[in-house]
N, C-alpha and C. Protein backbone atom coordinates (compact mmCIF):
# COMPACT_ATOMS: atom_id res chain seq x y z
N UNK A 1 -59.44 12.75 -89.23
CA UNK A 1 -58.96 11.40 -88.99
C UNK A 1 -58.66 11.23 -87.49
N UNK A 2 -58.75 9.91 -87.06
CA UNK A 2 -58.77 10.19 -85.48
C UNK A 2 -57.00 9.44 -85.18
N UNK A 3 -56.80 9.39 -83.80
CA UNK A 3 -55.37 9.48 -83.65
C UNK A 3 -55.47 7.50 -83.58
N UNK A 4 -54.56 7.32 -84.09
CA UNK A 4 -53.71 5.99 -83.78
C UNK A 4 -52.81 6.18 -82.31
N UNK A 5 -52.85 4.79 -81.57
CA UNK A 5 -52.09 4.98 -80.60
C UNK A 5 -50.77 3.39 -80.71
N UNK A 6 -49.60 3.79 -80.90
CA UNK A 6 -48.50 2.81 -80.44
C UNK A 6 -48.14 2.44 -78.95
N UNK A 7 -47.77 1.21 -78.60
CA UNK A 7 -47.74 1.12 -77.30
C UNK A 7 -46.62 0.47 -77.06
N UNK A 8 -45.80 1.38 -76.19
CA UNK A 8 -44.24 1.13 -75.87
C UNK A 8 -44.13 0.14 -74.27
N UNK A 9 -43.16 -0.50 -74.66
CA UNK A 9 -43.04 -1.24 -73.02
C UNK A 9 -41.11 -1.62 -73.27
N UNK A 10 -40.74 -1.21 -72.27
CA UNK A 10 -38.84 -1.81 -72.26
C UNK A 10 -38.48 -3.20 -72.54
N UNK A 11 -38.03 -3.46 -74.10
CA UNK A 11 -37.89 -4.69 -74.65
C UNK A 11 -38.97 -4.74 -75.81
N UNK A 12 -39.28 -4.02 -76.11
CA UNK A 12 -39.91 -3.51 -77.88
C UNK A 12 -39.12 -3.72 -78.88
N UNK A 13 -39.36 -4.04 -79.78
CA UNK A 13 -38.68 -4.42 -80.81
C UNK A 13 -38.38 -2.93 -81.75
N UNK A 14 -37.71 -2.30 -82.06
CA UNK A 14 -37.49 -0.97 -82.21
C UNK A 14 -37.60 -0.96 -83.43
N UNK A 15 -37.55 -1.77 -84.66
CA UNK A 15 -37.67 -1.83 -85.99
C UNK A 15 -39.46 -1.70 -86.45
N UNK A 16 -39.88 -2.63 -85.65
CA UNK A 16 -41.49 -2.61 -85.51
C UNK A 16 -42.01 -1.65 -85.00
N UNK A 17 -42.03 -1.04 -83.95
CA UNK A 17 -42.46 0.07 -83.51
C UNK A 17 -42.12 1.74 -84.17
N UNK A 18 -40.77 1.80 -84.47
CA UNK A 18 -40.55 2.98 -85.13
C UNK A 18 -40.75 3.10 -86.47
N UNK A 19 -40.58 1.97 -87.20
CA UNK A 19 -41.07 1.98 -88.87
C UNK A 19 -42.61 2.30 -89.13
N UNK A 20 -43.59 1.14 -88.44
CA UNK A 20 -44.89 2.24 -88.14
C UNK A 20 -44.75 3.55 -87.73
N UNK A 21 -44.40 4.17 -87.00
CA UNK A 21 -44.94 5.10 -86.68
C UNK A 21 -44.12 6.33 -87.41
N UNK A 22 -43.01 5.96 -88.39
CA UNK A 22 -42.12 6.61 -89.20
C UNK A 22 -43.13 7.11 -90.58
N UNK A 23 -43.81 5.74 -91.00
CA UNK A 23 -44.61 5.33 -92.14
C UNK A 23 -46.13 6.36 -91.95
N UNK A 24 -46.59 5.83 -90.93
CA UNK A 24 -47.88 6.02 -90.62
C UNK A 24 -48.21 7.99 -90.65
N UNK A 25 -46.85 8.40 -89.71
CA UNK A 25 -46.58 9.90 -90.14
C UNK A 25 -46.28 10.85 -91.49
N UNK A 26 -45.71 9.54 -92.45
CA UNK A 26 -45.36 10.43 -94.05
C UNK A 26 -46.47 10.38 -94.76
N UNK A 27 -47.16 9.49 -94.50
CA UNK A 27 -48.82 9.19 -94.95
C UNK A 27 -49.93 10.76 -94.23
N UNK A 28 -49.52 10.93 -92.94
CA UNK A 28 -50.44 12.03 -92.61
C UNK A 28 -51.32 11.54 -91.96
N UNK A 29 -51.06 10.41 -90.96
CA UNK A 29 -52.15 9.93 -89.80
C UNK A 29 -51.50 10.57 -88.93
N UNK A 30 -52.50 10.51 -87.88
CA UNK A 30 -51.96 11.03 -86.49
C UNK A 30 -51.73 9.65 -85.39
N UNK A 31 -50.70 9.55 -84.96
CA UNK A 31 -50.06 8.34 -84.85
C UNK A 31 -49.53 8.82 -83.42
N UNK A 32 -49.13 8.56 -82.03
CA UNK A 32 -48.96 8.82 -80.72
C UNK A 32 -48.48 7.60 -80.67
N UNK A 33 -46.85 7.45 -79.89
CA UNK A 33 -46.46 6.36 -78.80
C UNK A 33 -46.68 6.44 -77.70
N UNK A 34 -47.00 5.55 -76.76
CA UNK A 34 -47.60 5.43 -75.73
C UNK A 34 -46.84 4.14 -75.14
N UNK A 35 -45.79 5.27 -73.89
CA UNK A 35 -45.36 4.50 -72.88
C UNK A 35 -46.36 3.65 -71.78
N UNK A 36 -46.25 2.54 -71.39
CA UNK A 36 -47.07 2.01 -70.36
C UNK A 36 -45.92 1.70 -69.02
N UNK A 37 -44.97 2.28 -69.06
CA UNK A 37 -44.38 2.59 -67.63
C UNK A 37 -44.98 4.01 -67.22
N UNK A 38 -43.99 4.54 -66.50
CA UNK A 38 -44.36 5.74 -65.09
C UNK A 38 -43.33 6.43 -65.82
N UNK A 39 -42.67 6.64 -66.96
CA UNK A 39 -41.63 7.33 -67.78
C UNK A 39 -41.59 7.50 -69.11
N UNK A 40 -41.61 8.46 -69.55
CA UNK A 40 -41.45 8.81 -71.36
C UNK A 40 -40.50 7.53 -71.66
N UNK A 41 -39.63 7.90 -71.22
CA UNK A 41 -38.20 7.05 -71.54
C UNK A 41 -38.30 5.64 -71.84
N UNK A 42 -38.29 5.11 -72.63
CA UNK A 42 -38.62 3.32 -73.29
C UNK A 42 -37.54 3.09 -73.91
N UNK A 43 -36.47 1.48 -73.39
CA UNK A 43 -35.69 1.07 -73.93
C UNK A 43 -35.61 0.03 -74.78
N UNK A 44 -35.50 -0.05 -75.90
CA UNK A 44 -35.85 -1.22 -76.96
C UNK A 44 -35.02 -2.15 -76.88
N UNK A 45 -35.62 -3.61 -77.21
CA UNK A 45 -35.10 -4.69 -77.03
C UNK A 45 -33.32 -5.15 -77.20
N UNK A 46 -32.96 -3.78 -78.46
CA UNK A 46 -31.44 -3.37 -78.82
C UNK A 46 -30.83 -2.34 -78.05
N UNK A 47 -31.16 -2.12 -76.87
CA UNK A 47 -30.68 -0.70 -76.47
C UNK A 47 -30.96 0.07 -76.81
N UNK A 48 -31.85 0.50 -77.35
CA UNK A 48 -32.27 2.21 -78.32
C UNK A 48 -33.40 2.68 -77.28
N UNK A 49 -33.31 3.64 -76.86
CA UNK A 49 -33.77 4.50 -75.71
C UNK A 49 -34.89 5.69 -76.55
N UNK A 50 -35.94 5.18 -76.35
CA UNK A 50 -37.23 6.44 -77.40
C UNK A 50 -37.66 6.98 -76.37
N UNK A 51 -38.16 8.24 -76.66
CA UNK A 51 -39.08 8.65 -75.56
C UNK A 51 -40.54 8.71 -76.19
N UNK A 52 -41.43 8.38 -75.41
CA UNK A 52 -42.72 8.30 -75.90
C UNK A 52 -43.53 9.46 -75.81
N UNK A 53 -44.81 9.74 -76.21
CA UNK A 53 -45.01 11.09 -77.07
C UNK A 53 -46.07 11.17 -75.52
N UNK A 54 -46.24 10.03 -75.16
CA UNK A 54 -47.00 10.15 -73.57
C UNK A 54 -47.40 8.98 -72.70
N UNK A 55 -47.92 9.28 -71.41
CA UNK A 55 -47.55 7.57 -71.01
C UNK A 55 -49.12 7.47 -70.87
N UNK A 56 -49.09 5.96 -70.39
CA UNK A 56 -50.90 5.42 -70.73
C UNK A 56 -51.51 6.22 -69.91
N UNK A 57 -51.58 6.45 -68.44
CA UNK A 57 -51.78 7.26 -67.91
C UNK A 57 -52.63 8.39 -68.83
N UNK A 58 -51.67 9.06 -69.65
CA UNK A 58 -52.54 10.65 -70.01
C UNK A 58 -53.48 10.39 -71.26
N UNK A 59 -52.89 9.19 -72.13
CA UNK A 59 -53.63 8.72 -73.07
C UNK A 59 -55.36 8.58 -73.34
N UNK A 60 -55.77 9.39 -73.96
CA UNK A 60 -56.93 9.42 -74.20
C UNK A 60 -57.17 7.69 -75.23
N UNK A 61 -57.84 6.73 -74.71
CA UNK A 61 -58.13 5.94 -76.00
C UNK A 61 -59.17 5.79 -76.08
N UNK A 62 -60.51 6.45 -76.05
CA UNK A 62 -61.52 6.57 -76.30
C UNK A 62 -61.48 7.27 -78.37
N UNK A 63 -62.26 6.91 -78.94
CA UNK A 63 -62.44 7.65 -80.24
C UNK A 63 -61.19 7.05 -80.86
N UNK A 64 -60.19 6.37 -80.57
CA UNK A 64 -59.08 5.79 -81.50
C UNK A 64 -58.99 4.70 -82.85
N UNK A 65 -58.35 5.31 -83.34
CA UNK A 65 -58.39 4.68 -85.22
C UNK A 65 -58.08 3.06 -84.89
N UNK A 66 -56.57 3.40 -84.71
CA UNK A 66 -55.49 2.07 -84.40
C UNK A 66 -55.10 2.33 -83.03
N UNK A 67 -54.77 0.71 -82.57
CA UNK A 67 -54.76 0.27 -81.36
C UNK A 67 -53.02 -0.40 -81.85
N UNK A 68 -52.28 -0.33 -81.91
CA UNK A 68 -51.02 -1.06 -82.32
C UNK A 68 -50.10 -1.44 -81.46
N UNK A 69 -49.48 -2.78 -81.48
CA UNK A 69 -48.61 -2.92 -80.14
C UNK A 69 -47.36 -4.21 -81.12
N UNK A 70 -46.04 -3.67 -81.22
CA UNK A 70 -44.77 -4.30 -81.53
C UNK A 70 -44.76 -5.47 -80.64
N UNK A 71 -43.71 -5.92 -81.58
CA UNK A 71 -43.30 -7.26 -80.35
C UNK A 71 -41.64 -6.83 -79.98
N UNK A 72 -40.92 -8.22 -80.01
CA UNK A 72 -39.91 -7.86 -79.10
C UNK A 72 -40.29 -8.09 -77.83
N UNK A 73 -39.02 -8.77 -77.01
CA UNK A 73 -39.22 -10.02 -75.91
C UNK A 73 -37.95 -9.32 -75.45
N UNK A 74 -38.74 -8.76 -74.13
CA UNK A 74 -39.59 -8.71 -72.72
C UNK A 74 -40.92 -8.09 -73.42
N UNK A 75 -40.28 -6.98 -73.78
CA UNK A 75 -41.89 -5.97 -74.60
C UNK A 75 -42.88 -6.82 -74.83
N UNK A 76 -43.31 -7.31 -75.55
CA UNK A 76 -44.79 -8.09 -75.77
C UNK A 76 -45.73 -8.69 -74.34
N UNK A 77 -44.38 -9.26 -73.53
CA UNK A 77 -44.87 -9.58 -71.90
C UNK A 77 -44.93 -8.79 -71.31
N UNK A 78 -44.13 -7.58 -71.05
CA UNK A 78 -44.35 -6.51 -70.18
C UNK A 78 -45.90 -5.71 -70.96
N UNK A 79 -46.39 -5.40 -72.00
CA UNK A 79 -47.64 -5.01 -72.79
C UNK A 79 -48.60 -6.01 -72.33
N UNK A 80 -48.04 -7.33 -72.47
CA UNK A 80 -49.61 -8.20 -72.41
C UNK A 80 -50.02 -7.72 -70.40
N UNK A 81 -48.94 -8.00 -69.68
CA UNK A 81 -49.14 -7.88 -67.88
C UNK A 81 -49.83 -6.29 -67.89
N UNK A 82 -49.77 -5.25 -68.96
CA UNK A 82 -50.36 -4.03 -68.61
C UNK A 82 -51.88 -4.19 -68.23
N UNK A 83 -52.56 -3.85 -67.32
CA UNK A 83 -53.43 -4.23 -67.03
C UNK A 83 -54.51 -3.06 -68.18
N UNK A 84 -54.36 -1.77 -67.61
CA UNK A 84 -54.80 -0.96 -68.34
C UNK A 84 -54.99 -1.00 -70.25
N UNK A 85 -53.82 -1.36 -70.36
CA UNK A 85 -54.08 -1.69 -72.19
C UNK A 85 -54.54 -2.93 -72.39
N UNK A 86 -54.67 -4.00 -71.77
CA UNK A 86 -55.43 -4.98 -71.59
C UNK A 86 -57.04 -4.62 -71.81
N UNK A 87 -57.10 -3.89 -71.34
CA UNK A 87 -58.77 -2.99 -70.83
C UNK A 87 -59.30 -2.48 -71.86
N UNK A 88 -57.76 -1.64 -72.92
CA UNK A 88 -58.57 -0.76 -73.64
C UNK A 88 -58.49 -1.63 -74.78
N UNK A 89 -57.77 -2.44 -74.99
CA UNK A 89 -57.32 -3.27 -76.47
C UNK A 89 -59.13 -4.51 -76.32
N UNK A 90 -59.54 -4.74 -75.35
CA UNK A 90 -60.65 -5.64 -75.13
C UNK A 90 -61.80 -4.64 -75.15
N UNK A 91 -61.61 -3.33 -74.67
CA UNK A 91 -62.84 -2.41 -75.39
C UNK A 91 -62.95 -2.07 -76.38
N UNK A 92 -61.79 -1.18 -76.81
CA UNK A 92 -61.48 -1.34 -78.75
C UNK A 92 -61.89 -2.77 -79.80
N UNK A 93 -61.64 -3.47 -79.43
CA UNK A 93 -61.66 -4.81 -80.36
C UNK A 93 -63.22 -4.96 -80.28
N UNK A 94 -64.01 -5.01 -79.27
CA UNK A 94 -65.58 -4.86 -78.67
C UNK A 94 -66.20 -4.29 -79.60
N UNK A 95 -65.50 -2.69 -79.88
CA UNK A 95 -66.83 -1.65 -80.22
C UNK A 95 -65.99 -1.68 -81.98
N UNK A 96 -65.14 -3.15 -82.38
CA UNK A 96 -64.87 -3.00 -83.77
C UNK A 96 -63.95 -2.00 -84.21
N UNK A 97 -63.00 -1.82 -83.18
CA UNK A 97 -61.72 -0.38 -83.46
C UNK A 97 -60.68 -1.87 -83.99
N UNK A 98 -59.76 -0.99 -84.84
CA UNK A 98 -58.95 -1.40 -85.42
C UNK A 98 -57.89 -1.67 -84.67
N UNK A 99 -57.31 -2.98 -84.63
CA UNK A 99 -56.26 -3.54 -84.11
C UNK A 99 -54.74 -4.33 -84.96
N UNK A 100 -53.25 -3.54 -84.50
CA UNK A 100 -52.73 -3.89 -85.63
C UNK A 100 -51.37 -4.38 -84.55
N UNK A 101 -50.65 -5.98 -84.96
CA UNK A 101 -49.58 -6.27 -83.78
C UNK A 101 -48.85 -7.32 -85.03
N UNK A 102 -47.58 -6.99 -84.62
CA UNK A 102 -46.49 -7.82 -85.12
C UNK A 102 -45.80 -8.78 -84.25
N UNK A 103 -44.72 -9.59 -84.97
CA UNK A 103 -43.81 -10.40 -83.81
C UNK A 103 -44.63 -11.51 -82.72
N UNK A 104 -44.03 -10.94 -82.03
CA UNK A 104 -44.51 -11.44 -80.40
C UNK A 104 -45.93 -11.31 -80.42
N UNK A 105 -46.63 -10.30 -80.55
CA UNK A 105 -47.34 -9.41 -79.71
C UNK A 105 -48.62 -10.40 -80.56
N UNK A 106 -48.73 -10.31 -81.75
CA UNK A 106 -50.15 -11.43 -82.08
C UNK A 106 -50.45 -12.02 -80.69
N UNK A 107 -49.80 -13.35 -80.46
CA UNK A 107 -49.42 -14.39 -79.54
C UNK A 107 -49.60 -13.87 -78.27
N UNK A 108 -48.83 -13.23 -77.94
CA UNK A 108 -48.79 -12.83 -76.15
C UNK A 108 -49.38 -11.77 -75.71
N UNK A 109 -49.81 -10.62 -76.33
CA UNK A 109 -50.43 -9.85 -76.23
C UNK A 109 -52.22 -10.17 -76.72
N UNK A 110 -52.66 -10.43 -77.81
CA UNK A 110 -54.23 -10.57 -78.28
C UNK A 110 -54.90 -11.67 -77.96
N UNK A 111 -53.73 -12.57 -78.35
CA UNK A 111 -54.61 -14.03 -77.72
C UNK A 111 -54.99 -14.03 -76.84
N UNK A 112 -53.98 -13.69 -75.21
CA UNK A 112 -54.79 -13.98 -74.57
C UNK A 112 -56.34 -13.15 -73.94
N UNK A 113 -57.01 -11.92 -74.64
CA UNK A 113 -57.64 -11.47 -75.00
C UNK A 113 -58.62 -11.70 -75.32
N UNK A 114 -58.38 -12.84 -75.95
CA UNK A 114 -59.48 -13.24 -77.29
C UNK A 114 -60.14 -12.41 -78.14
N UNK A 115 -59.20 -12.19 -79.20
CA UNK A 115 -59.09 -11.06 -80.06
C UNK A 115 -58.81 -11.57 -81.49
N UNK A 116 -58.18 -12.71 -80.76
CA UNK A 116 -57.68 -13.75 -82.25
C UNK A 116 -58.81 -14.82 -82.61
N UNK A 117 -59.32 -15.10 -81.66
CA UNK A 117 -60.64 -16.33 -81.38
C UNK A 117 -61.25 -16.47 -82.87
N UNK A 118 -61.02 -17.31 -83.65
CA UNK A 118 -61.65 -17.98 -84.80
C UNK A 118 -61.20 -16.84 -85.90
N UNK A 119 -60.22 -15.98 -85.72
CA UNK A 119 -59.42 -15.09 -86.71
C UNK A 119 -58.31 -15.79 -87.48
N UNK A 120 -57.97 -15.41 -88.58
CA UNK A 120 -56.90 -15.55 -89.15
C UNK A 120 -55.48 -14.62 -88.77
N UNK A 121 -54.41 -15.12 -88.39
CA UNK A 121 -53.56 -14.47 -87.98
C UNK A 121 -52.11 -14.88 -88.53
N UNK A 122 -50.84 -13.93 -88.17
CA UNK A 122 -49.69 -14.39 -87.83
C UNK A 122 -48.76 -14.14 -87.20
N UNK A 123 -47.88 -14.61 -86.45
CA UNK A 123 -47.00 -14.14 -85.86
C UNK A 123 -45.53 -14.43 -85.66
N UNK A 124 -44.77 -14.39 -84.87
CA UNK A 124 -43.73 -14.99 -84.83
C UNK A 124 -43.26 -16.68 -85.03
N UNK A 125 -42.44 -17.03 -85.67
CA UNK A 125 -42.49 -18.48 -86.19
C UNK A 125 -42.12 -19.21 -84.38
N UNK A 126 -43.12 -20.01 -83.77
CA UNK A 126 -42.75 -20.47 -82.95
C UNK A 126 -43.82 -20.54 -81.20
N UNK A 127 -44.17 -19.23 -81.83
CA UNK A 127 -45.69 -18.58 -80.96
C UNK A 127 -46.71 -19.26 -81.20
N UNK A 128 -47.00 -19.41 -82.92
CA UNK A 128 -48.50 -19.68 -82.91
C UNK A 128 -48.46 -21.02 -81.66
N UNK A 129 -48.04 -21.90 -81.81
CA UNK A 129 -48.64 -22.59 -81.03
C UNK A 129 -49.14 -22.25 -79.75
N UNK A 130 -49.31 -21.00 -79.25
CA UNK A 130 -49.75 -20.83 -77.95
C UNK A 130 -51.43 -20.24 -78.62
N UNK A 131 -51.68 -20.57 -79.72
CA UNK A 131 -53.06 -19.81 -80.33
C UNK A 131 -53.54 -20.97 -80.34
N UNK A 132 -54.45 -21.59 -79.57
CA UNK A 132 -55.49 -22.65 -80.12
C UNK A 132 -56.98 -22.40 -80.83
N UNK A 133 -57.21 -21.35 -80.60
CA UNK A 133 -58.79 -20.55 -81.25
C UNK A 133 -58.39 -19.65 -82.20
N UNK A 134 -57.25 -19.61 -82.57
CA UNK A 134 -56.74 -18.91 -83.75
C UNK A 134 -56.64 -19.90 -85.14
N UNK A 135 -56.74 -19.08 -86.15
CA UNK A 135 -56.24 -19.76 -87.01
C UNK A 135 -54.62 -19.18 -87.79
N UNK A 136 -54.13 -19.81 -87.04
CA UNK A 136 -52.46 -19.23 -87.46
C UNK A 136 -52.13 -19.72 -88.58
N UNK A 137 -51.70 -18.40 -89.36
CA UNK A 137 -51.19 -19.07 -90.51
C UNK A 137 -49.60 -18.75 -90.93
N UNK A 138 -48.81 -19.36 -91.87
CA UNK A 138 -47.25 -19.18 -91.38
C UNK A 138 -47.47 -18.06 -92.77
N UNK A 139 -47.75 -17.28 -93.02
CA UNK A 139 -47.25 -15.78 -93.38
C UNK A 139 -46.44 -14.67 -93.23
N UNK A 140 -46.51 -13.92 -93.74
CA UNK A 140 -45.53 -12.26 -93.65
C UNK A 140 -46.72 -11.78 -93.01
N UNK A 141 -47.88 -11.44 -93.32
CA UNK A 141 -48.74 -10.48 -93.19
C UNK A 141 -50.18 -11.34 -93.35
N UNK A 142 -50.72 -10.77 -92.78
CA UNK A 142 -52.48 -10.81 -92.65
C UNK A 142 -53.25 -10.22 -92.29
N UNK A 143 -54.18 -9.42 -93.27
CA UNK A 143 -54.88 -8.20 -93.16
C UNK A 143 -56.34 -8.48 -93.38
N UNK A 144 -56.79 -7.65 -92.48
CA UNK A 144 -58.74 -7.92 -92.41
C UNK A 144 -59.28 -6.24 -92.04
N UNK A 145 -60.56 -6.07 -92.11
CA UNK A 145 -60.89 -4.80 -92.16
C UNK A 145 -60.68 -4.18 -90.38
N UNK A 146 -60.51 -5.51 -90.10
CA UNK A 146 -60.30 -4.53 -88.33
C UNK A 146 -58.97 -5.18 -87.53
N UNK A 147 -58.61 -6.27 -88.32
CA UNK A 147 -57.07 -6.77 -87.84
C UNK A 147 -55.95 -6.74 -88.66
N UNK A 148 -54.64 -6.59 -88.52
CA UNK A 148 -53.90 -6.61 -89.14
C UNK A 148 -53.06 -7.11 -88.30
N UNK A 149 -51.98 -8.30 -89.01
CA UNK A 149 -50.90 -9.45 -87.36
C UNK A 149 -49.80 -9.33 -89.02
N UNK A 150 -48.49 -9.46 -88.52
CA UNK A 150 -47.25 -9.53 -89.15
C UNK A 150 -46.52 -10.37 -88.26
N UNK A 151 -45.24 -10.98 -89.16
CA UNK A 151 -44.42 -11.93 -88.24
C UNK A 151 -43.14 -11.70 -87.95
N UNK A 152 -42.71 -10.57 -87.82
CA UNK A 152 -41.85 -9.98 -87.45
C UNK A 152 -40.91 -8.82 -88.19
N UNK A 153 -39.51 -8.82 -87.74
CA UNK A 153 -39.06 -7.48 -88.18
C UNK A 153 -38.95 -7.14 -89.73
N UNK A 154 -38.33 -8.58 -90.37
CA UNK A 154 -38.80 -8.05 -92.13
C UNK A 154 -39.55 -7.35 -92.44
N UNK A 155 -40.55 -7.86 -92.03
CA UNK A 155 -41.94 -7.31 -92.61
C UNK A 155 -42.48 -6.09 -91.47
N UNK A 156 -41.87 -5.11 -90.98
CA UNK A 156 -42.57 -3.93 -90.35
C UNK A 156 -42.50 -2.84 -91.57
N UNK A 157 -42.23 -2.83 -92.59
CA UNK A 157 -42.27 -1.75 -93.60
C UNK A 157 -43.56 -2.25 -94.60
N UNK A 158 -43.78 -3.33 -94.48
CA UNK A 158 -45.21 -3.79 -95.44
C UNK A 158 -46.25 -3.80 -94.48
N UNK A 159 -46.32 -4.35 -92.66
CA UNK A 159 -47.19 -3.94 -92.08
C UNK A 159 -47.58 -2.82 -91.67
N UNK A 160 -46.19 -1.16 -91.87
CA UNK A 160 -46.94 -0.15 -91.70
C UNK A 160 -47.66 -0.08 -92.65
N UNK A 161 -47.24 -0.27 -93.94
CA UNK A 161 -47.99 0.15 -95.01
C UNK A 161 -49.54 -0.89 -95.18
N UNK A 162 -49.92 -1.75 -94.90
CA UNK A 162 -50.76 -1.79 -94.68
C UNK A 162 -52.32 -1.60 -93.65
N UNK A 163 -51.16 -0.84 -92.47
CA UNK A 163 -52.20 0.26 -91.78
C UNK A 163 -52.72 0.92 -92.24
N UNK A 164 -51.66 2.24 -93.40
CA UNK A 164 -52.01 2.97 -94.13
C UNK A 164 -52.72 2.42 -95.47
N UNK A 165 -52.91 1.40 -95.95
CA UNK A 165 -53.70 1.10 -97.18
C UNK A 165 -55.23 1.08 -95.97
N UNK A 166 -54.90 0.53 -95.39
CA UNK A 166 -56.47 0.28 -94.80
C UNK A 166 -57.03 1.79 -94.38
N UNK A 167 -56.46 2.40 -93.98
CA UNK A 167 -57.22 3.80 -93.02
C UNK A 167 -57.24 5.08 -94.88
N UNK A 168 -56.20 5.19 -95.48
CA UNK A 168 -55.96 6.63 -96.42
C UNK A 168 -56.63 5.35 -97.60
N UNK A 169 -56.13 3.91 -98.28
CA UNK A 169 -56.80 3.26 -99.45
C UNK A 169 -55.00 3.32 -99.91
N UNK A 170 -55.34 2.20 -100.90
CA UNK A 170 -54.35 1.84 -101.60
C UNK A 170 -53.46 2.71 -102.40
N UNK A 171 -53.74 3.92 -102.50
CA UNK A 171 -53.04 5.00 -103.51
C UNK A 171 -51.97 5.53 -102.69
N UNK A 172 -52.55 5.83 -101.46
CA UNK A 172 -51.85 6.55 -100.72
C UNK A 172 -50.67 5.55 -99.91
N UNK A 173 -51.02 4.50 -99.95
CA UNK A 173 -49.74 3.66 -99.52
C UNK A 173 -48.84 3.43 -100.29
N UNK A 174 -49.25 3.36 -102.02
CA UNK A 174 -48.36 3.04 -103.02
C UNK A 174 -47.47 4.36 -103.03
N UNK A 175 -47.73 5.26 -102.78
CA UNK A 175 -47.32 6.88 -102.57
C UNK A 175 -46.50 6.71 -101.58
N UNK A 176 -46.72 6.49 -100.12
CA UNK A 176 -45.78 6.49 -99.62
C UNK A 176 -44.26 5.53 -99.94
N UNK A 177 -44.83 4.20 -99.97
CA UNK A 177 -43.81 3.34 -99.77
C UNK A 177 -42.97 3.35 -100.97
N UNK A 178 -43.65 4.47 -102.40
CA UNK A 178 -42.49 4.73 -103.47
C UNK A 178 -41.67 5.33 -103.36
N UNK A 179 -42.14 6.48 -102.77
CA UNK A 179 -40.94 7.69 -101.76
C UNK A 179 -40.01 7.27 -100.70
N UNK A 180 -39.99 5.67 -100.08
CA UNK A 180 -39.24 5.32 -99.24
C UNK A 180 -38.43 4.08 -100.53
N UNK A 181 -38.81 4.17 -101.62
CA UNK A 181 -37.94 3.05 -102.44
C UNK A 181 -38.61 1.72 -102.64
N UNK A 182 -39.53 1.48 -102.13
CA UNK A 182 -39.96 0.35 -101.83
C UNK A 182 -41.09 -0.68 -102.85
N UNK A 183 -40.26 -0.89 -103.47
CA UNK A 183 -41.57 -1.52 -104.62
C UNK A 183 -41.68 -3.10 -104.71
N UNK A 184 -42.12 -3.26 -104.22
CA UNK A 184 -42.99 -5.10 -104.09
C UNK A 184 -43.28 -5.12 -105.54
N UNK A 185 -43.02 -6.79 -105.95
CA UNK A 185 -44.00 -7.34 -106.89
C UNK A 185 -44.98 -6.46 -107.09
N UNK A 186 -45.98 -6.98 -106.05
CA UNK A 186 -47.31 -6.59 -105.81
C UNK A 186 -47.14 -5.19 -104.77
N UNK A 187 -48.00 -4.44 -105.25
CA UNK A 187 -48.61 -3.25 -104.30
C UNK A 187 -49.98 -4.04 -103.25
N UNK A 188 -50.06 -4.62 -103.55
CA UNK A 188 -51.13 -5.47 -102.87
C UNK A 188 -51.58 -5.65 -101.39
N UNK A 189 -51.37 -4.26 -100.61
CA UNK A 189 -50.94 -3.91 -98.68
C UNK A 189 -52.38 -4.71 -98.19
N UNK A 190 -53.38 -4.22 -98.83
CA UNK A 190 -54.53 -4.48 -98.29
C UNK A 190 -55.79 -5.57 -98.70
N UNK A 191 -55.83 -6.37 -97.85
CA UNK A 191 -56.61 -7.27 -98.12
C UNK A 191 -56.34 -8.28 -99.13
């Protein structure tokens, strides 16, 4: 399986970012945070201080599963101004790599990209309107075989799990998210 990469910036939303990559690990992906400062050290939008597993700099994103980026405000603006993940999130999306963003980050991070362009999406209640080539829709979640957009912190325990329905299949997400307590109506993560 190839590595997923998370992408940290100071003002991340810390519920979104660490629940993926909490989730994505009990499942058995290989999952990497990835600072885009000049420091491990990333402070979340609440004060919570992570250190990241490496900064963009050393990051290999060539051959990558998931491309994933939290929201949380500064974070989503300080991610979208990265020039470098700008680069790789518009080569990834290109060669059909999987792209997965909550909150903010739909909006301020992909759009302006054009990543969302005639996609179905969602994001934070208040953003879409900065999507005009999107098709925003007011949802929890919206999942496609190469996008996945959530609308914020509620829902980061159903959008990890639908990383993992998409990459391991639906068994293995119902598996995880029973072992964390978590039983929806519907098991329904993917698609």
């Amino acid at each position: 399986m190839k590595r997923s990469l998370l992408f940290l910036a100071d003002g991340f939303e810390e519920i979104e970012a660490l629940t993926v990559v909490d989730v994505m690990r009990r499942a058995g992906m290989d999952v990497k945070t990835v600072s885009i400062k000049d420091s491990h050290k990333v402070i979340g939008a609440h004060g919570i201080t992570v250190e990241a597993d490496m900064l963009i700099a050393e990051a290999d994103m060539e051959n990558v599963e998931w491309m994933i980026t939290p929201g949380g405000m500064p974070g989503s603006t300080h991610l979208s101004n990265c020039e470098t993940l700008s680069r790789a999130l518009r080569k990834h999306h290109s060669a059909g790599g999987k792209i997965a963003a909550i909150c903010a980050a739909p909006a301020v991070v992909l759009y302006p990209l054009g990543i969302l362009d005639g996609k179905e999406a969602t994001c934070y209640p208040g953003f879409e309107s900065e999507c005009k080539n999107a098709v925003m829709r007011d949802a929890s979640i919206i999942t496609s075989e190469e996008l996945i957009t959530a609308n914020g912190p509620a829902t980061a325990l159903r959008f990890a799990l639908a990383i993992v329905a998409n990459s391991m299949g639906e068994g293995i997400a119902q598996e995880v998210g029973s072992g964390m307590l978590h039983y929806p109506r519907t098991m329904n993560f993917y698609f």
